[in-house]
N, C-alpha and C. Protein backbone atom coordinates (compact mmCIF):
# COMPACT_ATOMS: atom_id res chain seq x y z
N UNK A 1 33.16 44.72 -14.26
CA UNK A 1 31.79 44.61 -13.87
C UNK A 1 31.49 43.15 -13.55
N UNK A 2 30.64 42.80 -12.38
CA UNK A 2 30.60 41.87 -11.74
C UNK A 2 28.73 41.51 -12.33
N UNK A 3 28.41 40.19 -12.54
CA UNK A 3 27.04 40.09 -12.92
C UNK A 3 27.10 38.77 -12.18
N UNK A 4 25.63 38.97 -10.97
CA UNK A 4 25.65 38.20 -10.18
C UNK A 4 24.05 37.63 -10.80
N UNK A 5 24.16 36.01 -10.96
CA UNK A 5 23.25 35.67 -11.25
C UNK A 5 22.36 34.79 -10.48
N UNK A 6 20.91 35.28 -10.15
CA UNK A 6 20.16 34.61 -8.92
C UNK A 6 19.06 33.55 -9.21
N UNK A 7 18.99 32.48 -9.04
CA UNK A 7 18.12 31.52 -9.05
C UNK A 7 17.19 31.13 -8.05
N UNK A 8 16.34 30.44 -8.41
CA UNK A 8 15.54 29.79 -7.60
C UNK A 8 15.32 28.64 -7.18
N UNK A 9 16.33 28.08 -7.41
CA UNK A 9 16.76 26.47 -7.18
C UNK A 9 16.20 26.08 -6.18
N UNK A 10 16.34 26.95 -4.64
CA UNK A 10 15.90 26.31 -3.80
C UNK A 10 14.82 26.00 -3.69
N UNK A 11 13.85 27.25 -4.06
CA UNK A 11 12.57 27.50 -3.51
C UNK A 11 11.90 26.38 -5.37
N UNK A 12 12.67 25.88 -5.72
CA UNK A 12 12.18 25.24 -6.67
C UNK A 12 12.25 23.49 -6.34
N UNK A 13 12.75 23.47 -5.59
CA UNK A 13 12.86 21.62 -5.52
C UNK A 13 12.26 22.00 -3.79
N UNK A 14 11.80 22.74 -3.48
CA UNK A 14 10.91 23.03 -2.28
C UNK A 14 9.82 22.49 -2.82
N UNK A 15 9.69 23.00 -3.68
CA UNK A 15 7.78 23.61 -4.26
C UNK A 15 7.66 22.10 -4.61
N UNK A 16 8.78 21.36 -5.37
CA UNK A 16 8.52 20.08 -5.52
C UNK A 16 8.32 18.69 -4.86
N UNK A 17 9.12 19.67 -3.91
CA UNK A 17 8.88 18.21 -3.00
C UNK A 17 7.84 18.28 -2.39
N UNK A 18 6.58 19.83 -2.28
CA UNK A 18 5.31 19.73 -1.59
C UNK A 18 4.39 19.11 -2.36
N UNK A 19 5.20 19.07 -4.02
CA UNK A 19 3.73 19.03 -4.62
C UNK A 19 3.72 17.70 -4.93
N UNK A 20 5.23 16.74 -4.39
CA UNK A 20 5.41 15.34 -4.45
C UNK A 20 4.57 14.58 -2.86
N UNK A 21 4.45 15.44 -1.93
CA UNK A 21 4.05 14.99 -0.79
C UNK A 21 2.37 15.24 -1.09
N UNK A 22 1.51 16.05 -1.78
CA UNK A 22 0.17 16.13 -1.90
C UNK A 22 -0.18 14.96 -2.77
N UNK A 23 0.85 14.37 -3.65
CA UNK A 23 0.18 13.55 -4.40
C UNK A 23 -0.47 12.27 -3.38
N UNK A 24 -0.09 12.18 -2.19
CA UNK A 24 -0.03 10.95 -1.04
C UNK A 24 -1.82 11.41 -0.29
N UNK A 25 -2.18 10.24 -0.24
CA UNK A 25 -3.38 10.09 1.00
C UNK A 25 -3.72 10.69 1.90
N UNK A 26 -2.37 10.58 2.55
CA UNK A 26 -2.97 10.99 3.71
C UNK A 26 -1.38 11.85 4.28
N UNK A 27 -1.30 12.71 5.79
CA UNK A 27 -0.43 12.42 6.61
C UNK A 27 -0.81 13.19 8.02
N UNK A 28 -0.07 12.45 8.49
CA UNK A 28 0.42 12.59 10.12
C UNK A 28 1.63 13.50 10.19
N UNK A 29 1.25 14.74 10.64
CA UNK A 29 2.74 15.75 11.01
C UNK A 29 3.66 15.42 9.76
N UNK A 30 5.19 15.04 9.98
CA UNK A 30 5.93 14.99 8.52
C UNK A 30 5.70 13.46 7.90
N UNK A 31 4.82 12.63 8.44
CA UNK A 31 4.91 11.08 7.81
C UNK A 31 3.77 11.57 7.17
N UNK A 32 4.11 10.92 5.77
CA UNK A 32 3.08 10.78 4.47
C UNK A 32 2.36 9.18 4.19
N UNK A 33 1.63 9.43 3.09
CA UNK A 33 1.41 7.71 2.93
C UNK A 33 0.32 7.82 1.67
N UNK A 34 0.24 6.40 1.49
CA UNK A 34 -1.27 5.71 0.59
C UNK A 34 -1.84 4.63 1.18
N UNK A 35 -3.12 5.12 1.08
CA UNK A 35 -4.09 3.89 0.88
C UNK A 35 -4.50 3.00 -0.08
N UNK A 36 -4.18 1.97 -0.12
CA UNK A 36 -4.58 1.34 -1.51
C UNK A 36 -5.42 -0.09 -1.11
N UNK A 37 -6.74 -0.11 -1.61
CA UNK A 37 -8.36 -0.96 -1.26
C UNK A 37 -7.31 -2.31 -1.87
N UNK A 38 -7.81 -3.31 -0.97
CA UNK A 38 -7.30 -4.63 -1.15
C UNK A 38 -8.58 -4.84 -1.91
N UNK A 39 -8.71 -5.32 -3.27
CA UNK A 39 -9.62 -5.74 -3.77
C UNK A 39 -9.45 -7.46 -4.62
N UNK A 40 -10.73 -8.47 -3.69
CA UNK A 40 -10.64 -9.42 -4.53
C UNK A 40 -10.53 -9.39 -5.49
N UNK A 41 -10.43 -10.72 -6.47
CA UNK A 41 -9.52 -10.54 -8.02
C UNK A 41 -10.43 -12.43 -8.49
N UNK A 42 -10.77 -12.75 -7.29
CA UNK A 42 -11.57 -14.23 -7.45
C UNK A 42 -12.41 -14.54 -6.62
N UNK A 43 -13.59 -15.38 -7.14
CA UNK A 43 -14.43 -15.74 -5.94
C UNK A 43 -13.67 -16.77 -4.95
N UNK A 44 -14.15 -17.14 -4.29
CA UNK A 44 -13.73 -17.86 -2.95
C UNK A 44 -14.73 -18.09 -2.12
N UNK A 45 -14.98 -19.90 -1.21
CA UNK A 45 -15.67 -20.09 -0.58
C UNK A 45 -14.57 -19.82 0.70
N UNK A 46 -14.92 -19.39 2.11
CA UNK A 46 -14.05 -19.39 3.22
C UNK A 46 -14.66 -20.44 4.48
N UNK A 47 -13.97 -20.89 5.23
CA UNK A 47 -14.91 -20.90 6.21
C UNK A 47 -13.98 -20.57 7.69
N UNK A 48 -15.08 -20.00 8.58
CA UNK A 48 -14.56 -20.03 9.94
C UNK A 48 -13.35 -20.31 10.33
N UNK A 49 -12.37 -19.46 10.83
CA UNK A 49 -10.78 -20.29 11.49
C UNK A 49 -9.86 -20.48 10.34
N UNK A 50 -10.67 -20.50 9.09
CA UNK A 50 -9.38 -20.80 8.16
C UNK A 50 -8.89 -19.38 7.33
N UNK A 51 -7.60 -19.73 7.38
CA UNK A 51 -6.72 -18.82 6.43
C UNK A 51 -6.43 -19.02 5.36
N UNK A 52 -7.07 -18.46 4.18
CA UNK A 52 -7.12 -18.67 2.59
C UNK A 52 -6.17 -17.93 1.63
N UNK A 53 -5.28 -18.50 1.25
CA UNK A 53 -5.00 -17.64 -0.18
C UNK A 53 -5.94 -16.68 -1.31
N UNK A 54 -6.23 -15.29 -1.44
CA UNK A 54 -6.75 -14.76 -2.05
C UNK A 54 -6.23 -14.00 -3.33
N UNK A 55 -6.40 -14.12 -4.73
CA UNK A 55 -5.59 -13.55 -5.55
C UNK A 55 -6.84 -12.07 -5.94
N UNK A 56 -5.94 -10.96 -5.56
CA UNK A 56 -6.48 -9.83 -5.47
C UNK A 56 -5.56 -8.65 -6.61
N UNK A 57 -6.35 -7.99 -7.24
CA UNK A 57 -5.71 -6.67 -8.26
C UNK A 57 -4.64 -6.10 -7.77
N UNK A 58 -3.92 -6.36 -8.94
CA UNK A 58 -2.42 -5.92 -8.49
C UNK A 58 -2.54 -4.28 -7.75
N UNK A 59 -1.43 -4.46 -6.35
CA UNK A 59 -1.46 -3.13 -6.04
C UNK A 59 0.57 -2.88 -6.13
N UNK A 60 0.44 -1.47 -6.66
CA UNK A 60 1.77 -1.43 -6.91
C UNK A 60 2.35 -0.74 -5.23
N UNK A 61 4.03 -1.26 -4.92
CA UNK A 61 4.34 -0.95 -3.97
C UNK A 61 6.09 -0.16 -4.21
N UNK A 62 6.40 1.04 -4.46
CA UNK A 62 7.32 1.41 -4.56
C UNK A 62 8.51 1.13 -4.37
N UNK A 63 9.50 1.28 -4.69
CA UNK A 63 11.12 0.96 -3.96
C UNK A 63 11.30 1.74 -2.56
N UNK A 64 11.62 1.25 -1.83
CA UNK A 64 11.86 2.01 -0.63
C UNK A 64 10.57 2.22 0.29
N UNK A 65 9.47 1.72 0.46
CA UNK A 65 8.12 1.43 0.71
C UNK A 65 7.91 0.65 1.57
N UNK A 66 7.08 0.93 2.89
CA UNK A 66 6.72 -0.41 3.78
C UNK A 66 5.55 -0.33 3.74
N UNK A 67 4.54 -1.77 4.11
CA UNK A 67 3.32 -1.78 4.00
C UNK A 67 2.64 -2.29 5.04
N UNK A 68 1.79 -1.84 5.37
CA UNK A 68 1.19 -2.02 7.12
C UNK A 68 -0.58 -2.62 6.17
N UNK A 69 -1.38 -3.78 7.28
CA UNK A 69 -2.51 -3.73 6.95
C UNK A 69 -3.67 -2.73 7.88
N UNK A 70 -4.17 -2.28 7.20
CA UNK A 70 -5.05 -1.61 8.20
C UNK A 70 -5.97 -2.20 9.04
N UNK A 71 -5.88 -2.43 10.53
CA UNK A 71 -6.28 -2.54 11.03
C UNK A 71 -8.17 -3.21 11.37
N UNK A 72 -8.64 -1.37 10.72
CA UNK A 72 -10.19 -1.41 10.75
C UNK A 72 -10.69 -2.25 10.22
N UNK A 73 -11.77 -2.99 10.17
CA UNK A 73 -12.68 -3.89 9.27
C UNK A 73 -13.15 -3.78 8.45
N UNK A 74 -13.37 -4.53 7.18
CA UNK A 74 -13.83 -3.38 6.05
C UNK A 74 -14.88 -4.82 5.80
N UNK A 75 -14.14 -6.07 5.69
CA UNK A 75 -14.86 -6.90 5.30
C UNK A 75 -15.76 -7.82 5.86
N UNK A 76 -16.90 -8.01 6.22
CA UNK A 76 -17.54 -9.08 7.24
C UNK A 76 -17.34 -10.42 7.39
N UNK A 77 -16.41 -10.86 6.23
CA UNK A 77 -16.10 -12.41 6.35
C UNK A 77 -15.02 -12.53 7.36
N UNK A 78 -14.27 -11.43 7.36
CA UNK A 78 -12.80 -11.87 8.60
C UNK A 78 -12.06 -10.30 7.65
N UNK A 79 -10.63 -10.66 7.82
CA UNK A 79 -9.85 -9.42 7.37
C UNK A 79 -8.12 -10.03 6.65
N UNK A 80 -7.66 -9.49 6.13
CA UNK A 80 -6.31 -9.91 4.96
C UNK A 80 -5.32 -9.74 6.61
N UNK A 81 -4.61 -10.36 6.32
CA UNK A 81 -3.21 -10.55 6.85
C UNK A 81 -1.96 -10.54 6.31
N UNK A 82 -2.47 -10.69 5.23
CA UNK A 82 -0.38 -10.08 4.64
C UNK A 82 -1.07 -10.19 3.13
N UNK A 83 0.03 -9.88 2.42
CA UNK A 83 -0.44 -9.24 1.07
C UNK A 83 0.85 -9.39 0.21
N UNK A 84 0.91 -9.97 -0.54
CA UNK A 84 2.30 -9.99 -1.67
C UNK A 84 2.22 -10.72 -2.78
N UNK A 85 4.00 -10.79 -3.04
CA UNK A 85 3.19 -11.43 -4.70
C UNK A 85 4.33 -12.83 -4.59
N UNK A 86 4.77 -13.84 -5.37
CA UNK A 86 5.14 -15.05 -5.34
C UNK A 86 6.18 -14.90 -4.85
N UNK A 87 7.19 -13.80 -5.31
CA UNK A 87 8.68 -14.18 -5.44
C UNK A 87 8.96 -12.95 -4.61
N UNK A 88 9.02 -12.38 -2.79
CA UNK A 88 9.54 -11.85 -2.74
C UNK A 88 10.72 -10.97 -3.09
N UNK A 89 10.59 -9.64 -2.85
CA UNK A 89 11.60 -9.08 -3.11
C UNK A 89 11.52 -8.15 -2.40
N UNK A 90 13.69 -7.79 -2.77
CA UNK A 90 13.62 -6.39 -1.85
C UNK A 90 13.24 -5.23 -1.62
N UNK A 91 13.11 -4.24 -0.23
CA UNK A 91 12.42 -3.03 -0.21
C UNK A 91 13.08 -1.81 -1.04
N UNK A 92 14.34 -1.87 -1.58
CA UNK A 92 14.73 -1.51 -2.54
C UNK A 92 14.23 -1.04 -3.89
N UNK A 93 13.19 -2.43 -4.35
CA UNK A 93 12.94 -2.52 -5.62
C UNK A 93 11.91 -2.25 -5.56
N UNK A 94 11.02 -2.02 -6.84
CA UNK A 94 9.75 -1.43 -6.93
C UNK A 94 8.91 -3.08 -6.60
N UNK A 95 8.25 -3.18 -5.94
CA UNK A 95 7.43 -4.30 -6.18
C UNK A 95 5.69 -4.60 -5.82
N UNK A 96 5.29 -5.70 -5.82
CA UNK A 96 3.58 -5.66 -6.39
C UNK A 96 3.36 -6.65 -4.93
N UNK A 97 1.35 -6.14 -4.65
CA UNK A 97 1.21 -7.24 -4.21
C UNK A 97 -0.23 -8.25 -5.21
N UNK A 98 0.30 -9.40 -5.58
CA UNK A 98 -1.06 -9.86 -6.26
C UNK A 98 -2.10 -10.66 -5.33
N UNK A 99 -1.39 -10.91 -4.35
CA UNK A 99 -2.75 -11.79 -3.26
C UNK A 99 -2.13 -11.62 -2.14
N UNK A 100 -3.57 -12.36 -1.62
CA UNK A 100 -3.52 -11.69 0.57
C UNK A 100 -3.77 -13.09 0.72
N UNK A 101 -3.77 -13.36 1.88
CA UNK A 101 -3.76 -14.20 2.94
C UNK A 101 -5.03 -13.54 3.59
N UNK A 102 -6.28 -14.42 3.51
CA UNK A 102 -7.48 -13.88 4.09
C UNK A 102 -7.83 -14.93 5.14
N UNK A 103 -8.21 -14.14 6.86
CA UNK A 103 -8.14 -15.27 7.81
C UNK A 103 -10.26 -15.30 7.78
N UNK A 104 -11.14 -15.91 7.47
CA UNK A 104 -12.21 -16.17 7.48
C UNK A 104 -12.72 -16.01 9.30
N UNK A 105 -13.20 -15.22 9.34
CA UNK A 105 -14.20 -15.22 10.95
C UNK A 105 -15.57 -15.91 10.96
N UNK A 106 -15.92 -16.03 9.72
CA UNK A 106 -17.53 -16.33 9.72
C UNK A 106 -16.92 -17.32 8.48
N UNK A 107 -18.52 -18.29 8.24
CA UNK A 107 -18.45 -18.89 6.84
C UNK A 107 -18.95 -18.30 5.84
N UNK A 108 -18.16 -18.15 4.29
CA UNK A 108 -19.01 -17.02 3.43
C UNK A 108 -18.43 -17.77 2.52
N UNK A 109 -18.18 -16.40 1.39
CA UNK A 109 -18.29 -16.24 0.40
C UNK A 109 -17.97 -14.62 -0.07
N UNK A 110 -16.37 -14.84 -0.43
CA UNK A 110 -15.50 -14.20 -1.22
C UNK A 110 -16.07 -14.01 -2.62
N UNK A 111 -16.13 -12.69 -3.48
CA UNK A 111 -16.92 -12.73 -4.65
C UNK A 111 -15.86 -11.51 -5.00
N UNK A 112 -15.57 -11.80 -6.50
CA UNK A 112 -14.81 -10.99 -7.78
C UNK A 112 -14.91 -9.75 -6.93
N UNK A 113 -14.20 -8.52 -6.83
CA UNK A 113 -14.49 -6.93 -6.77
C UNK A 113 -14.81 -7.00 -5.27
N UNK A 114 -14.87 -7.58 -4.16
CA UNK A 114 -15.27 -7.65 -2.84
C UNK A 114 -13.66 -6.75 -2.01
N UNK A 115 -14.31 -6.05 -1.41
CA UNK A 115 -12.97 -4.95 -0.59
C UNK A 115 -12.39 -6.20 0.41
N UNK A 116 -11.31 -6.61 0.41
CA UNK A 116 -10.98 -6.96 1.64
C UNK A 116 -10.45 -6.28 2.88
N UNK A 117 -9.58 -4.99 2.79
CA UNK A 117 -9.11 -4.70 3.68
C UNK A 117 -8.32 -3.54 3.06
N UNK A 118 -7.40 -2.24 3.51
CA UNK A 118 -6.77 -1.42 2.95
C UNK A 118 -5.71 -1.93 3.24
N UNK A 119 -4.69 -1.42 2.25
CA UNK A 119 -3.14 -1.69 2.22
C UNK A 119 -2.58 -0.03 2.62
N UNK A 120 -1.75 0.11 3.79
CA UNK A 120 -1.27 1.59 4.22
C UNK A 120 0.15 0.92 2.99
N UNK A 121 0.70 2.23 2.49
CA UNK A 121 2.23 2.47 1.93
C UNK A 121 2.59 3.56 2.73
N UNK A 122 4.17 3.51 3.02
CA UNK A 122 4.82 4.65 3.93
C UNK A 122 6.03 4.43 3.06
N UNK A 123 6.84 5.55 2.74
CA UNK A 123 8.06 5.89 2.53
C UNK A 123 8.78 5.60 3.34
N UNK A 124 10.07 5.30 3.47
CA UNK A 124 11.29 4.70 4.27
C UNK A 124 12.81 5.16 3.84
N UNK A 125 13.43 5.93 4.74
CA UNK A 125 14.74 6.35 4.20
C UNK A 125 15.76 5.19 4.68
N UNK A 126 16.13 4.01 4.26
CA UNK A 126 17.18 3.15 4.81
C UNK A 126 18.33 2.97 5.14
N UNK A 127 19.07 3.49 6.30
CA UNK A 127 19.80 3.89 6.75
C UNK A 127 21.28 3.01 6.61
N UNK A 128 20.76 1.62 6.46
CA UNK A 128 22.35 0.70 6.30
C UNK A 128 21.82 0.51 4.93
């Protein structure tokens, strides 16, 4: 007597990987992602034309992760331009960003908890 035993393996790391893709923001067809609010972390005076160092709440950035700034405007003083933390590292490793690079359009005033801009995260399969 033959006892054939049937699982669900497949339809089980299926189910998981949908319910690993809902945990994400947003997506486009099969590209997934997060949004994560660039939020000041210090006040700051800016002015016009200049590009400021801003130390903003840590946002965590996965291993294997690329990070795009969004585009849209969120903030009226100007908008972030790059975002990281002291000691680069590789896309490999899990890593943080603690401050942006904020380019000032107007003269203001950067204040604690102020949105600067969204941070997109995208998954990346790395091929070399």
């Amino acid at each position: 007597m033959m006892v054939r035993i049937l699982t669900r393996l497949g339809q089980v790391r299926e189910a998981e990987e949908r319910y690993k893709r809902e945990l994400v923001d947003f997506r486009m067809g099969e590209v997934y992602g997060n949004l994560r609010a660039i939020i000041a972390d210090e006040d700051v005076e800016v002015r016009a034309g200049e590009a400021k160092p801003v130390k903003i709440k840590e946002i965590s950035i996965p291993a294997n992760h690329i990070v795009f700034m969004c585009a849209y405007a969120t903030n009226p003083l100007g908008h972030p331009i790059a975002a990281g933390e002291e000691t680069p590292l590789p896309i490999s490793m899990d890593r943080k960003a603690d401050h942006a690079t904020f380019v000032a359009a107007v003269d203001g005033k950067i204040s604690r908890n102020d949105l600067l801009g969204v941070l997109i995260i995208l998954p990346v399969e790395l091929t070399h």
